[in-house]
N, C-alpha and C. Protein backbone atom coordinates (compact mmCIF):
# COMPACT_ATOMS: atom_id res chain seq x y z
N UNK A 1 15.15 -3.89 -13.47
CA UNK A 1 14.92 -3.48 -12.09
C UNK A 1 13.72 -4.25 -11.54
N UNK A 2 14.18 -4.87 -10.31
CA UNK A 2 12.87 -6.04 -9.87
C UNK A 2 11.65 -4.84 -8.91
N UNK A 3 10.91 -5.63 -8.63
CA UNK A 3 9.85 -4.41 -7.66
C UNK A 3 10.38 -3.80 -6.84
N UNK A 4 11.05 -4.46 -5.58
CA UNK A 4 11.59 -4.06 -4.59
C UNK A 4 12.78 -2.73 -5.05
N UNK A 5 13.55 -3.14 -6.23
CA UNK A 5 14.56 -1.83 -6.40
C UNK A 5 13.67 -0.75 -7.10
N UNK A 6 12.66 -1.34 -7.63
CA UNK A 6 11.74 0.13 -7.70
C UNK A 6 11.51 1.17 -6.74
N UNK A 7 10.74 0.31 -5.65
CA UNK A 7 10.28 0.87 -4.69
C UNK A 7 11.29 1.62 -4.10
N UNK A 8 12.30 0.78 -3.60
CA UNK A 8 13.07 1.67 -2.60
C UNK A 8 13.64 2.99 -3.69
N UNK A 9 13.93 3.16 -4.87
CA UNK A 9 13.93 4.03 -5.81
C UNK A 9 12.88 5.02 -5.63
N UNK A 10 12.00 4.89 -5.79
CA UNK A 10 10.55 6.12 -5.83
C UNK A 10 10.87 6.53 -4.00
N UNK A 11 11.36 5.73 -3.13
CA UNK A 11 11.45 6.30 -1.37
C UNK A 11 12.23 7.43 -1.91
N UNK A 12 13.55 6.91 -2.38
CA UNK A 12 14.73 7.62 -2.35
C UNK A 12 14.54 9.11 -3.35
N UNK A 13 13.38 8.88 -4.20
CA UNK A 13 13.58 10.18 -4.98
C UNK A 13 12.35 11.14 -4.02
N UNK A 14 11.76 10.61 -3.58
CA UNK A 14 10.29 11.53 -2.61
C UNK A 14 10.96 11.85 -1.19
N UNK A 15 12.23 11.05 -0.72
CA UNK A 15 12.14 11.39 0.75
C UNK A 15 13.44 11.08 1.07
N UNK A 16 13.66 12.76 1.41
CA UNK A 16 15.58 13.03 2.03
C UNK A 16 15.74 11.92 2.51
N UNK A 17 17.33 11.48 2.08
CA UNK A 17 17.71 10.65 3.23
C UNK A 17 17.31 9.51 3.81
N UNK A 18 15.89 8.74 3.24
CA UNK A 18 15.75 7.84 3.38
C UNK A 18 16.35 6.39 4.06
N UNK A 19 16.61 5.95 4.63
CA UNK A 19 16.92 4.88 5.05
C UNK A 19 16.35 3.46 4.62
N UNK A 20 16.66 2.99 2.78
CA UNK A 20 15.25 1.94 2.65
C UNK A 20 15.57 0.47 3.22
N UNK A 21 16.64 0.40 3.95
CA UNK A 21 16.89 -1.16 4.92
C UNK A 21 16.25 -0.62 5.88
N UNK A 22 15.22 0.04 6.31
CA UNK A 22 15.00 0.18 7.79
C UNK A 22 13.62 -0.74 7.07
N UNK A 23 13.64 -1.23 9.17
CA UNK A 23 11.84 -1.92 8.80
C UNK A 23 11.28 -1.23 9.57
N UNK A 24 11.13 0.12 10.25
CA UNK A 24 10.26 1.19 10.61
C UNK A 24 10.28 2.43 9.87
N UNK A 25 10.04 2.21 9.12
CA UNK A 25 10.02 3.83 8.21
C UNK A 25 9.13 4.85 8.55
N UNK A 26 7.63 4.60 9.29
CA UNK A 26 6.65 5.39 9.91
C UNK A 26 7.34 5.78 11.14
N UNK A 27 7.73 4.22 11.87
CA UNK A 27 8.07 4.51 13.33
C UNK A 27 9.04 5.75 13.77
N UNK A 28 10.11 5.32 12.44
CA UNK A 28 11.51 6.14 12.73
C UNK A 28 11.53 7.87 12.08
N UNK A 29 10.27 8.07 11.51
CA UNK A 29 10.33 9.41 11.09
C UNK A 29 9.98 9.90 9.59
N UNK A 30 10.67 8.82 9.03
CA UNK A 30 10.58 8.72 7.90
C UNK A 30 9.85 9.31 6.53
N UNK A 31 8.66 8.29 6.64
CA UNK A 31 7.75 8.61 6.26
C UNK A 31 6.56 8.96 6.87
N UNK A 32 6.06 10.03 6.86
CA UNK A 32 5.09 11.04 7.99
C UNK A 32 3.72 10.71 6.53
N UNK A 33 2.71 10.91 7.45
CA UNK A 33 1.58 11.28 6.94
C UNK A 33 1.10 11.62 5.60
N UNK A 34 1.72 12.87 5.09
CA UNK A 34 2.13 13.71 4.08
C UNK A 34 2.95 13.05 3.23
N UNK A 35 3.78 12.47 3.67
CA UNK A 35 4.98 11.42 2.65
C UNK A 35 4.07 9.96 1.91
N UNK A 36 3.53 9.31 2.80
CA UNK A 36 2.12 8.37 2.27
C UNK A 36 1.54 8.58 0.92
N UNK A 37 0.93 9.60 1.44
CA UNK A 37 -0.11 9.93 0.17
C UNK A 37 0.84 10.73 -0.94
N UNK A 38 2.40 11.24 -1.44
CA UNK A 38 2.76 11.39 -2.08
C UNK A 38 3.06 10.10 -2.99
N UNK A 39 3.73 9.12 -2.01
CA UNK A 39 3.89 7.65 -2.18
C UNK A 39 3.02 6.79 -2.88
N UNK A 40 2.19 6.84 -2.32
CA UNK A 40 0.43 6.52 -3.23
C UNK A 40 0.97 6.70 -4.44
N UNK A 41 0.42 8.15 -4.66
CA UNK A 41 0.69 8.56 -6.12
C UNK A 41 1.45 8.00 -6.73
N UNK A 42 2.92 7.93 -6.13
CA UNK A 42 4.02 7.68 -6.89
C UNK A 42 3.71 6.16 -7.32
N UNK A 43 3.16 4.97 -6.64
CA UNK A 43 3.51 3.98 -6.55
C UNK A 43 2.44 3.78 -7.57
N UNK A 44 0.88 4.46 -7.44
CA UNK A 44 -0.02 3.69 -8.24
C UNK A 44 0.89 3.98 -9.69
N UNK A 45 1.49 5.44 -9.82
CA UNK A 45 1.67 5.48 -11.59
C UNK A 45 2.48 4.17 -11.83
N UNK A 46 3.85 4.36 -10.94
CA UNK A 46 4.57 3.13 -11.33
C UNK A 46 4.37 2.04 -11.89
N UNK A 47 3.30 1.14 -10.62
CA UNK A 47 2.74 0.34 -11.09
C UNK A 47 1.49 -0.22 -11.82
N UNK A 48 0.90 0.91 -12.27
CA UNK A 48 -0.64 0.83 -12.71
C UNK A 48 -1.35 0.63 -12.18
N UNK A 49 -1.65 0.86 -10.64
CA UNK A 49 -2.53 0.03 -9.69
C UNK A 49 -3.22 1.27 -9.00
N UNK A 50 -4.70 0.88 -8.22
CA UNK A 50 -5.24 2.27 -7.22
C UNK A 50 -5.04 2.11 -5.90
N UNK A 51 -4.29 2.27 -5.14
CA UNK A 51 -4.38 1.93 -3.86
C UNK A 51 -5.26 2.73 -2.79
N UNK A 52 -5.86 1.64 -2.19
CA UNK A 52 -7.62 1.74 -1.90
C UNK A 52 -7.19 2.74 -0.11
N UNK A 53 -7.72 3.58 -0.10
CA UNK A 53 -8.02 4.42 1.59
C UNK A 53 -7.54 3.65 2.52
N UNK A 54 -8.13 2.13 2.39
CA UNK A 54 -8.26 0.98 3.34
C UNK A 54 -6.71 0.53 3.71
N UNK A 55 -5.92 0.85 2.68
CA UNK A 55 -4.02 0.20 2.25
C UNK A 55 -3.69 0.88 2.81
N UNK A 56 -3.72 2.40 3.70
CA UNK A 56 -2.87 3.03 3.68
C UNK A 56 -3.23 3.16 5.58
N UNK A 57 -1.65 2.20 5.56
CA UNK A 57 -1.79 1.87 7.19
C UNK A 57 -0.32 1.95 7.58
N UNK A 58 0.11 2.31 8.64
CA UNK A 58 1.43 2.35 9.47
C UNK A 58 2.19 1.26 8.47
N UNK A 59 1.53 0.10 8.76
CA UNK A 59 1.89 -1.60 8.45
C UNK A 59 2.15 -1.69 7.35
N UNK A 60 1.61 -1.29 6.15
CA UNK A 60 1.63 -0.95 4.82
C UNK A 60 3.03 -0.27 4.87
N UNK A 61 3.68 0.85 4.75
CA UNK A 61 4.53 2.17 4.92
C UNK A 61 5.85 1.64 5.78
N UNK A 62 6.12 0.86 6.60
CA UNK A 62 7.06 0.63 7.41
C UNK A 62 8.41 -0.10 7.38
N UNK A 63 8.00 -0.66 5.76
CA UNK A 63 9.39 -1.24 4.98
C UNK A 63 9.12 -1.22 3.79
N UNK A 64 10.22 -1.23 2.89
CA UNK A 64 10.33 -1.63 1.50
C UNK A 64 9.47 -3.16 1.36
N UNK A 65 9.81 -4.24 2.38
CA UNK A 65 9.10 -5.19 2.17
C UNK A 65 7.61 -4.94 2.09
N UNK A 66 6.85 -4.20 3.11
CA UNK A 66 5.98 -4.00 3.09
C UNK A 66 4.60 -3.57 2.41
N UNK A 67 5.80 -2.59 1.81
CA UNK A 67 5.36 -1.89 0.69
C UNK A 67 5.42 -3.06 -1.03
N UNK A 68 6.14 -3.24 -0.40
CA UNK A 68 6.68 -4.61 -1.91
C UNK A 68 4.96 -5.46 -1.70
N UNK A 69 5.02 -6.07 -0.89
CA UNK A 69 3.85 -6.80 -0.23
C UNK A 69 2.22 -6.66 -0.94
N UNK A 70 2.03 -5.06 -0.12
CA UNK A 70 1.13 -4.47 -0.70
C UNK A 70 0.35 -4.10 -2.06
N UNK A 71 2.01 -3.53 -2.77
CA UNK A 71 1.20 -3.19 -4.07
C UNK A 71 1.36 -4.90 -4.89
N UNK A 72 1.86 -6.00 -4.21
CA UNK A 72 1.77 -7.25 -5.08
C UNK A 72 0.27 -7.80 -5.27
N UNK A 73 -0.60 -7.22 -4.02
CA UNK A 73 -1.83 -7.58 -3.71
C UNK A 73 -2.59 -6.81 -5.08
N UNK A 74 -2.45 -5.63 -5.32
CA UNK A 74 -3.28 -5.19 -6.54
C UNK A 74 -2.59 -5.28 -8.06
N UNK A 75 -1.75 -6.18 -7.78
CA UNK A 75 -1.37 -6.53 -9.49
C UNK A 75 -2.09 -7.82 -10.09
């Protein structure tokens, strides 16, 4: 399983219904506030990484790419 089918994997098990081809996932509802910081969690165990206060932005959250993006920065 490459990163990206991770990720959209950990969306799909934290958040009904998900949509992980969308590239607004904040915009469209998706992922709210509360869904983020579960995400966090989920993503640092995954990948062994801390993701810093500073990461956790609309821009960050708004696609699988995005998110792919992000945690590539702390590996």
């Amino acid at each position: 399983m490459d990163m990206k089918e991770k990720i959209a994997t950990i969306l799909k098990e934290n958040i009904a219904g998900v949509d992980t081809e969308s590239k607004a996932l904040v915009d469209e509802g998706y992922i709210t506030s509360l869904a983020i910081i579960q995400l966090v969690s989920e993503l640092d165990i995954a990948f062994d990484i801390e993701i810093t206060f500073e990461a956790i932005t609309k821009e960050n959250f708004n696609s699988v790419e995005a998110i792919e993006k992000m945690v590539k920065e702390y590996l």
